[in-house]
PDB file of N, CA and C in Angstrom:
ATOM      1  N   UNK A   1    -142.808-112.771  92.362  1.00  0.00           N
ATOM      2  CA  UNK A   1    -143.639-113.276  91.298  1.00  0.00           C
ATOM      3  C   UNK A   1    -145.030-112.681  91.443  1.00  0.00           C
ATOM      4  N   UNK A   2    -145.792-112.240  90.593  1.00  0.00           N
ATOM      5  CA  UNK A   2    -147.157-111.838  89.972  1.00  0.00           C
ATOM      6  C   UNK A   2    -148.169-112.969  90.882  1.00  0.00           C
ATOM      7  N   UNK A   3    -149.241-112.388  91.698  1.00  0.00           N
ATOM      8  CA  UNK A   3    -150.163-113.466  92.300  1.00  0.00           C
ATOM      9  C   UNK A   3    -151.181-113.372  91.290  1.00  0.00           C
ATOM     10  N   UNK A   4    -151.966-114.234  90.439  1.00  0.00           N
ATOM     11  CA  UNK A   4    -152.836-114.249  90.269  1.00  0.00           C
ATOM     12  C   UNK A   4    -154.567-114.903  90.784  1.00  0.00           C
ATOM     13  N   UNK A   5    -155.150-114.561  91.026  1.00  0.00           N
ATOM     14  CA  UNK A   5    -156.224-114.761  92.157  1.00  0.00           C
ATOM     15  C   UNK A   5    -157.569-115.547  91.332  1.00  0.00           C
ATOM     16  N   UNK A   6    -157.880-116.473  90.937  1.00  0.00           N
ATOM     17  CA  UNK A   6    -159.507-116.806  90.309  1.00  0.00           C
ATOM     18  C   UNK A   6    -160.474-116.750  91.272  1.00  0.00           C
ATOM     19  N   UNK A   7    -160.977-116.021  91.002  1.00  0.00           N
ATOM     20  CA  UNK A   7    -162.573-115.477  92.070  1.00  0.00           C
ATOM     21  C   UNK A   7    -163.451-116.734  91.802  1.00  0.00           C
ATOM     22  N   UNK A   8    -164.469-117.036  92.812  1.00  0.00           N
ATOM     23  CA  UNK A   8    -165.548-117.634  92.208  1.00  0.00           C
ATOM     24  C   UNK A   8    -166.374-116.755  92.226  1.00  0.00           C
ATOM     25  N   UNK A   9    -167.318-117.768  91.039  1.00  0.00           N
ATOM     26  CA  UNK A   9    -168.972-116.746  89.968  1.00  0.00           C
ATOM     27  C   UNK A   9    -169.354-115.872  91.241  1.00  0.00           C
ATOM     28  N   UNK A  10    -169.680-116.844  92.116  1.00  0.00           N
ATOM     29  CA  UNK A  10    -170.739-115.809  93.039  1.00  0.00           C
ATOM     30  C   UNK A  10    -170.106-114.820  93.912  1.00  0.00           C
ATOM     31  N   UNK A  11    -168.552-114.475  93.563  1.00  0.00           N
ATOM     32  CA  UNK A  11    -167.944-113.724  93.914  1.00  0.00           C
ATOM     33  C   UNK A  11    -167.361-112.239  93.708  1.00  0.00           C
ATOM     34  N   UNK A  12    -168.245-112.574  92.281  1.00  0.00           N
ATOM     35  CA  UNK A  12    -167.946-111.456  91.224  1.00  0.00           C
ATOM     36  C   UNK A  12    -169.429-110.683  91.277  1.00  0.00           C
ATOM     37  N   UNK A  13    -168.898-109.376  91.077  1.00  0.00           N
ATOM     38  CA  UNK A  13    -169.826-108.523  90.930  1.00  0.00           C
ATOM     39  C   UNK A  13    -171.000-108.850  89.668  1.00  0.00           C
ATOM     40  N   UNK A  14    -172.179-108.556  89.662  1.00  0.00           N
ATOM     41  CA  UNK A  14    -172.972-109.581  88.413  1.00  0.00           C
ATOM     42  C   UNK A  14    -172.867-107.870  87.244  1.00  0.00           C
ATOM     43  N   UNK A  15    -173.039-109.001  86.436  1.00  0.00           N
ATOM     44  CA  UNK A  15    -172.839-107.933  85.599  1.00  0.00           C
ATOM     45  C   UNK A  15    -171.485-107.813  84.798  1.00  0.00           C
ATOM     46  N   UNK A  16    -170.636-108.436  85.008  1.00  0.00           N
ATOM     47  CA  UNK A  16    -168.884-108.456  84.471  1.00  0.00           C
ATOM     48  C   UNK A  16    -168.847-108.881  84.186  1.00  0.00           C
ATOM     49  N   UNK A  17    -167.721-108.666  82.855  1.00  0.00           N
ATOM     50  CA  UNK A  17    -167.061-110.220  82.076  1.00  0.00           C
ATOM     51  C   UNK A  17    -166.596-111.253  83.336  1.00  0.00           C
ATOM     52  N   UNK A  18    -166.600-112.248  82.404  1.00  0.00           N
ATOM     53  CA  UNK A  18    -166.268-113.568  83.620  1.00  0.00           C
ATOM     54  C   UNK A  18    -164.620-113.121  83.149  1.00  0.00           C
ATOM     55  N   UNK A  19    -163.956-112.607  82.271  1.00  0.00           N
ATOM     56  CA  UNK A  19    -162.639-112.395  82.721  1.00  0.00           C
ATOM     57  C   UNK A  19    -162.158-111.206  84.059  1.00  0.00           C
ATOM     58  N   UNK A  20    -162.906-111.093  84.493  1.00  0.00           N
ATOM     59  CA  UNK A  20    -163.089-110.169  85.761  1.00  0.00           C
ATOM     60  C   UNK A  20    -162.964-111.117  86.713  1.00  0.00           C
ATOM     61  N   UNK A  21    -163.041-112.060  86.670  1.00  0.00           N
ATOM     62  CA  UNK A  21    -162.974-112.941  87.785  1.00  0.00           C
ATOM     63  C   UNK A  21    -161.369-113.363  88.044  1.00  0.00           C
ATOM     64  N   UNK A  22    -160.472-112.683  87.235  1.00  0.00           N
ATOM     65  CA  UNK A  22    -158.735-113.025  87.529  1.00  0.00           C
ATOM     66  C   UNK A  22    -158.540-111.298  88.255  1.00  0.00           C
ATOM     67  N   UNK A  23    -158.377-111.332  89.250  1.00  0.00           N
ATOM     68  CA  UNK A  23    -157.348-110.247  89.760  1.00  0.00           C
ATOM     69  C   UNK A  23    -155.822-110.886  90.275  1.00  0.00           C
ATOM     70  N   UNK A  24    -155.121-109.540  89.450  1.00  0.00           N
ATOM     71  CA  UNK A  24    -153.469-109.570  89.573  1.00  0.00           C
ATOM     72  C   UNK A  24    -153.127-108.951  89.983  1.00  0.00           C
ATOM     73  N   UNK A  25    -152.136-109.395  90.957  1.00  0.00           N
ATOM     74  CA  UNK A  25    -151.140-108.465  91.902  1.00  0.00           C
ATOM     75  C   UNK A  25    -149.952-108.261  91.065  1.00  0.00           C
ATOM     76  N   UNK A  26    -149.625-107.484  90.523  1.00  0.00           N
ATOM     77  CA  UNK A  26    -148.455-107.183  89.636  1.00  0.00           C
ATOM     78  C   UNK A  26    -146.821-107.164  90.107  1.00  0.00           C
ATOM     79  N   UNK A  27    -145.567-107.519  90.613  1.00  0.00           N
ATOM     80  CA  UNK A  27    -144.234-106.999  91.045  1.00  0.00           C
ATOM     81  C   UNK A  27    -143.893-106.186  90.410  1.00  0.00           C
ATOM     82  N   UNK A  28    -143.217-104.606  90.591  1.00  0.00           N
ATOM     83  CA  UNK A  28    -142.947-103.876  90.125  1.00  0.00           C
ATOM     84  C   UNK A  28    -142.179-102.739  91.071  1.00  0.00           C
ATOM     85  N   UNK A  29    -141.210-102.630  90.448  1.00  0.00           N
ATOM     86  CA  UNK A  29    -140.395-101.190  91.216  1.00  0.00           C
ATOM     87  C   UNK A  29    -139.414-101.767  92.358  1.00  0.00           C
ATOM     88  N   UNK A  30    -139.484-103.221  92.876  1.00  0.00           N
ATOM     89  CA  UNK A  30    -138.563-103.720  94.143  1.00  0.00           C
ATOM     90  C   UNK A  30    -140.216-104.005  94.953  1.00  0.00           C
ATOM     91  N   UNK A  31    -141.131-104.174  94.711  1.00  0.00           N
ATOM     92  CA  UNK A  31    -142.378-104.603  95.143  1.00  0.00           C
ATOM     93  C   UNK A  31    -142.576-106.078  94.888  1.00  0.00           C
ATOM     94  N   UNK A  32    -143.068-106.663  95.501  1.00  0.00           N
ATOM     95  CA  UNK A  32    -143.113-108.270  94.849  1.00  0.00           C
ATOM     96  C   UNK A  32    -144.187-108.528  96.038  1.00  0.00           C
ATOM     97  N   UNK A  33    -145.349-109.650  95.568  1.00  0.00           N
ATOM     98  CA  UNK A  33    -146.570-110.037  95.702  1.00  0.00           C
ATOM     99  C   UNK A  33    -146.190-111.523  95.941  1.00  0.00           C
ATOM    100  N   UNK A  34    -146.847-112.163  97.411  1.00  0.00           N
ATOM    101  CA  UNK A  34    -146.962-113.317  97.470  1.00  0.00           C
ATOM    102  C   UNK A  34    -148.352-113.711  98.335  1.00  0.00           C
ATOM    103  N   UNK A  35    -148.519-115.184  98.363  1.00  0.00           N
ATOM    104  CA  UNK A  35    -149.493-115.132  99.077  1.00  0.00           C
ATOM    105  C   UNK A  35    -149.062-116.551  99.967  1.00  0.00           C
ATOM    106  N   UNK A  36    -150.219-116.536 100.757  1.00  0.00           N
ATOM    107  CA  UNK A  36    -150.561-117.888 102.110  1.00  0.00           C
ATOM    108  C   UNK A  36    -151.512-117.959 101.797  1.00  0.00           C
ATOM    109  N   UNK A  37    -152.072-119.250 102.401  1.00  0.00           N
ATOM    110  CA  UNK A  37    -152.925-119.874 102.627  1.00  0.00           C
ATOM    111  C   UNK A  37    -153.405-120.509 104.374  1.00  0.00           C
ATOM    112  N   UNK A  38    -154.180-119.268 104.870  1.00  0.00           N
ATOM    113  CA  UNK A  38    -154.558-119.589 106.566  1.00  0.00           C
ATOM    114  C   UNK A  38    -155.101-121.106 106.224  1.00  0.00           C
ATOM    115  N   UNK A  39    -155.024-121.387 107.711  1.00  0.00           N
ATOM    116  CA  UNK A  39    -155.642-122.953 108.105  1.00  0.00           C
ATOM    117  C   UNK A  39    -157.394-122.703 108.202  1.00  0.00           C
ATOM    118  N   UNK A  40    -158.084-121.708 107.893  1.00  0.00           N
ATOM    119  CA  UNK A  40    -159.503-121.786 107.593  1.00  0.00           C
ATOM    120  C   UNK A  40    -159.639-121.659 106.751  1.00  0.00           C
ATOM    121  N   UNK A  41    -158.779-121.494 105.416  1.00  0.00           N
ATOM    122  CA  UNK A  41    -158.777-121.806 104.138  1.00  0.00           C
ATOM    123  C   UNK A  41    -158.961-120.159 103.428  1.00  0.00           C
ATOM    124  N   UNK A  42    -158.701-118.902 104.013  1.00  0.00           N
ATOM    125  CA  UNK A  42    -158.520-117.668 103.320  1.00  0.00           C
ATOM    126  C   UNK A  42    -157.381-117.717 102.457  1.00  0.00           C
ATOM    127  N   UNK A  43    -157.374-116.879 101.896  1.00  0.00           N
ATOM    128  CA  UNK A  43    -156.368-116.630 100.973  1.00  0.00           C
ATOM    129  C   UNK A  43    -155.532-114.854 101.101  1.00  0.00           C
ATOM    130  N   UNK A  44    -154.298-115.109 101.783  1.00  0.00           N
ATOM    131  CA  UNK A  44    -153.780-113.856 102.037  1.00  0.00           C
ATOM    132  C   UNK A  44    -152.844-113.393 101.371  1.00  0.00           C
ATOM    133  N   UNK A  45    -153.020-112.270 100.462  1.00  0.00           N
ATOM    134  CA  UNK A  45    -152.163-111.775  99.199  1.00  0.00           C
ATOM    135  C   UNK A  45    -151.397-110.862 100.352  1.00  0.00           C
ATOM    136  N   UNK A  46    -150.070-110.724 100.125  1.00  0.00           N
ATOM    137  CA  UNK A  46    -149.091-110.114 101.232  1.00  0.00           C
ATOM    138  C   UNK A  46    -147.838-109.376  99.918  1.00  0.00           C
ATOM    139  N   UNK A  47    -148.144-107.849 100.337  1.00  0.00           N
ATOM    140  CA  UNK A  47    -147.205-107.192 100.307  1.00  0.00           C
ATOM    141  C   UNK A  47    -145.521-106.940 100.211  1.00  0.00           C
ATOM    142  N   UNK A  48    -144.323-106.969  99.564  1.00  0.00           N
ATOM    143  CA  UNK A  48    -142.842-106.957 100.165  1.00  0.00           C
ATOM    144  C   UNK A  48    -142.262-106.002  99.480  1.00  0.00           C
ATOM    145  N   UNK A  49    -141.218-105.020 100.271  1.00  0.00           N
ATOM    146  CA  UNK A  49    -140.598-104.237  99.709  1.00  0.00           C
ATOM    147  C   UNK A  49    -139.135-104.556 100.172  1.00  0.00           C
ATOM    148  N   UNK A  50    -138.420-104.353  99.886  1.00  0.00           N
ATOM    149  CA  UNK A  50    -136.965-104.734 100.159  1.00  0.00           C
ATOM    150  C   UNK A  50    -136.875-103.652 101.779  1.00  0.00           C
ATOM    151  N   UNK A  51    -137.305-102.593 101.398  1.00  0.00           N
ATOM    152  CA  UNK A  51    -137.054-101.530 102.248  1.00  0.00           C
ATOM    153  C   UNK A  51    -138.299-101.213 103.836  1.00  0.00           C
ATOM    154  N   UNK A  52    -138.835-101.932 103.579  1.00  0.00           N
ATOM    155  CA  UNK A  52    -140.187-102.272 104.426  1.00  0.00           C
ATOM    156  C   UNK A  52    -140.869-102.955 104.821  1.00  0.00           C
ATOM    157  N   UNK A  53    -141.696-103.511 105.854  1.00  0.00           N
ATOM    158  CA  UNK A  53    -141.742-104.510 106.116  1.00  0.00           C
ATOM    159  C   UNK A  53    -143.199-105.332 105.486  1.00  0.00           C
ATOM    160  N   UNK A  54    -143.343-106.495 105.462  1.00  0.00           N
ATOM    161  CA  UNK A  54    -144.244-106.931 104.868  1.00  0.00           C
ATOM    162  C   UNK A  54    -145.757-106.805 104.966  1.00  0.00           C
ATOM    163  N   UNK A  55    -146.572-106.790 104.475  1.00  0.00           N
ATOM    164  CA  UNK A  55    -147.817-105.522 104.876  1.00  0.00           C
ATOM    165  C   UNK A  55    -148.932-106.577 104.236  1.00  0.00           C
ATOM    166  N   UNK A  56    -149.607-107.194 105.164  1.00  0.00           N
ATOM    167  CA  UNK A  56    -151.017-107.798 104.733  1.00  0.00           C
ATOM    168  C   UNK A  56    -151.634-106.591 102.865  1.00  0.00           C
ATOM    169  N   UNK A  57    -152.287-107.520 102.004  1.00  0.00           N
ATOM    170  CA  UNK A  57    -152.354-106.533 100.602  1.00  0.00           C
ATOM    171  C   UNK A  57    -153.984-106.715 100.732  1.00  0.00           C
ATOM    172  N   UNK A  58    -154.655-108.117 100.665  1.00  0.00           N
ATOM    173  CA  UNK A  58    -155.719-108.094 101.092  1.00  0.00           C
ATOM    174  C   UNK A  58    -156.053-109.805 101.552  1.00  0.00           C
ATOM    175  N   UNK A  59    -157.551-109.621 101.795  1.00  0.00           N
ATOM    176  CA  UNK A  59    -157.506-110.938 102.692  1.00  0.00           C
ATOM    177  C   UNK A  59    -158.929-112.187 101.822  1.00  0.00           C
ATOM    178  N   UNK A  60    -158.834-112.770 100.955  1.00  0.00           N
ATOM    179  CA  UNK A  60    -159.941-113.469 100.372  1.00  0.00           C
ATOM    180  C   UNK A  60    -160.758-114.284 101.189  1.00  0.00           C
ATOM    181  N   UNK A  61    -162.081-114.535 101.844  1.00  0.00           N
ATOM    182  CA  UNK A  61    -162.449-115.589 102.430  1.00  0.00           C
ATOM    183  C   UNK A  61    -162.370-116.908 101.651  1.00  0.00           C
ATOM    184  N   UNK A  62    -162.503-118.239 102.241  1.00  0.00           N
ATOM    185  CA  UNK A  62    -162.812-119.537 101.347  1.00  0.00           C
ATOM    186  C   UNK A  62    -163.574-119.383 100.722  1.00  0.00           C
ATOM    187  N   UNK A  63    -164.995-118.864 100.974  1.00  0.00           N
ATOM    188  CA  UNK A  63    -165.763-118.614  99.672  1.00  0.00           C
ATOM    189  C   UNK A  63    -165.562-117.916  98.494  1.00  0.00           C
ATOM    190  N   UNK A  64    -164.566-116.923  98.901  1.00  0.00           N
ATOM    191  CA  UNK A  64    -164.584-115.946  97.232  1.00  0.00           C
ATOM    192  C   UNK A  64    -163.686-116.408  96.383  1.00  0.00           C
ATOM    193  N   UNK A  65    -162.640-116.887  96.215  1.00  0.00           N
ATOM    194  CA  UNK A  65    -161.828-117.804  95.568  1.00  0.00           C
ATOM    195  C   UNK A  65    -161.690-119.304  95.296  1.00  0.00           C
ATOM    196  N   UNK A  66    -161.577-119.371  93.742  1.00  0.00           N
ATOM    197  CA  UNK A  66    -161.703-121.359  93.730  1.00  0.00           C
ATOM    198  C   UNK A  66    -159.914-121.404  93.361  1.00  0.00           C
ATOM    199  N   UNK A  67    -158.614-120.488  93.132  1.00  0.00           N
ATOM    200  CA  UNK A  67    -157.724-120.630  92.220  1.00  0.00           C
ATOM    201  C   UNK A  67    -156.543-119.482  92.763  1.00  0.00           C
ATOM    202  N   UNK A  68    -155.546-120.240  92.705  1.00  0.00           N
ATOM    203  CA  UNK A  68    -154.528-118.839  92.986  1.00  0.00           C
ATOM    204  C   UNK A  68    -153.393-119.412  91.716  1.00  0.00           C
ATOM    205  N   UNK A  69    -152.297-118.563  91.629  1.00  0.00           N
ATOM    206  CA  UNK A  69    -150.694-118.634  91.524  1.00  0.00           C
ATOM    207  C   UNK A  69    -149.973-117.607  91.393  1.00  0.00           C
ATOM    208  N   UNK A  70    -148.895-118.303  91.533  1.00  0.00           N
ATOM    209  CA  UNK A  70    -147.989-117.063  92.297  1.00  0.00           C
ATOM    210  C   UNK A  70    -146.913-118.302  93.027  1.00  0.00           C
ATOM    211  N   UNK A  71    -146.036-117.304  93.500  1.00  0.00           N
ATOM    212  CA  UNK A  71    -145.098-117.205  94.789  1.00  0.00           C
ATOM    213  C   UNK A  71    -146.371-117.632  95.853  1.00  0.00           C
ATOM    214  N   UNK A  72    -145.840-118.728  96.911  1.00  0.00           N
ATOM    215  CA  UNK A  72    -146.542-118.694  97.773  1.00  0.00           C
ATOM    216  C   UNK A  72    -145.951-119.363  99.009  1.00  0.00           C
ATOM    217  N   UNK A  73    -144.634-118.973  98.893  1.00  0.00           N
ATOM    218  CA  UNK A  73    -143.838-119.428 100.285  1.00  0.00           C
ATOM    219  C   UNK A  73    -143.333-118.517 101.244  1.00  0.00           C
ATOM    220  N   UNK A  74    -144.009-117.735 101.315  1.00  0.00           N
ATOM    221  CA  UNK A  74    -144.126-117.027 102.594  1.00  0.00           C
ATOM    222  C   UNK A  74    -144.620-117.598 103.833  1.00  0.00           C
ATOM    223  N   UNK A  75    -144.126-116.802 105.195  1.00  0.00           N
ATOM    224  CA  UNK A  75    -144.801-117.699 106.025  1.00  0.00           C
ATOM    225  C   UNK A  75    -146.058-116.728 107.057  1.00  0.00           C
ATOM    226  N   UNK A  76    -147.046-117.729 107.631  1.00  0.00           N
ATOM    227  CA  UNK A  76    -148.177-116.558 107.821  1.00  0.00           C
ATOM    228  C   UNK A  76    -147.866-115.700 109.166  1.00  0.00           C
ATOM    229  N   UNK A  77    -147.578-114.485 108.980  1.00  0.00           N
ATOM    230  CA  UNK A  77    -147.036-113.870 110.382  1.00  0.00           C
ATOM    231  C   UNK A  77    -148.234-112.763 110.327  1.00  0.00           C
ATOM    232  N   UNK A  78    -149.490-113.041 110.718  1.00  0.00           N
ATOM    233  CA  UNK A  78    -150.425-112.030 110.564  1.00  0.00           C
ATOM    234  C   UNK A  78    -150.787-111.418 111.706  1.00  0.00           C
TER     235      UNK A  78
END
């Protein structure tokens, strides 16, 4: 499933539409996007390929995000 990510304001570059504040991880090709949630409250968008192994995608601190969805039952093997 598609992660979608809501940034917070002060997270966004100034100057951007506030619809800039959704980044999407797209599934595509046998690729598929999920995320965790660490116990200090980051937000870890994670990588999967059928053929490879699962690959940290990127890592949000608690501050830069108020919002996720998606797939998010992965488990955190970082």
């Amino acid at each position: 499933m598609t992660v979608h990510v809501t940034m917070l304001p002060a997270a966004v570059t100034p100057g951007l539409e506030q619809s800039s504040r959704i980044t999407s991880y797209e599934d595509h090709d046998g690729v598929r996007y999920r995320y965790l949630l660490h116990d200090s409250g980051a937000l870890v968008v994670r990588r999967m390929q059928s053929d490879e192994e699962t690959v940290t995608e990127v890592v949000y601190g608690p501050s830069a995000w108020e919002g996720v969805q998606g797939d998010g039952s992965i488990q955190p093997h970082m």
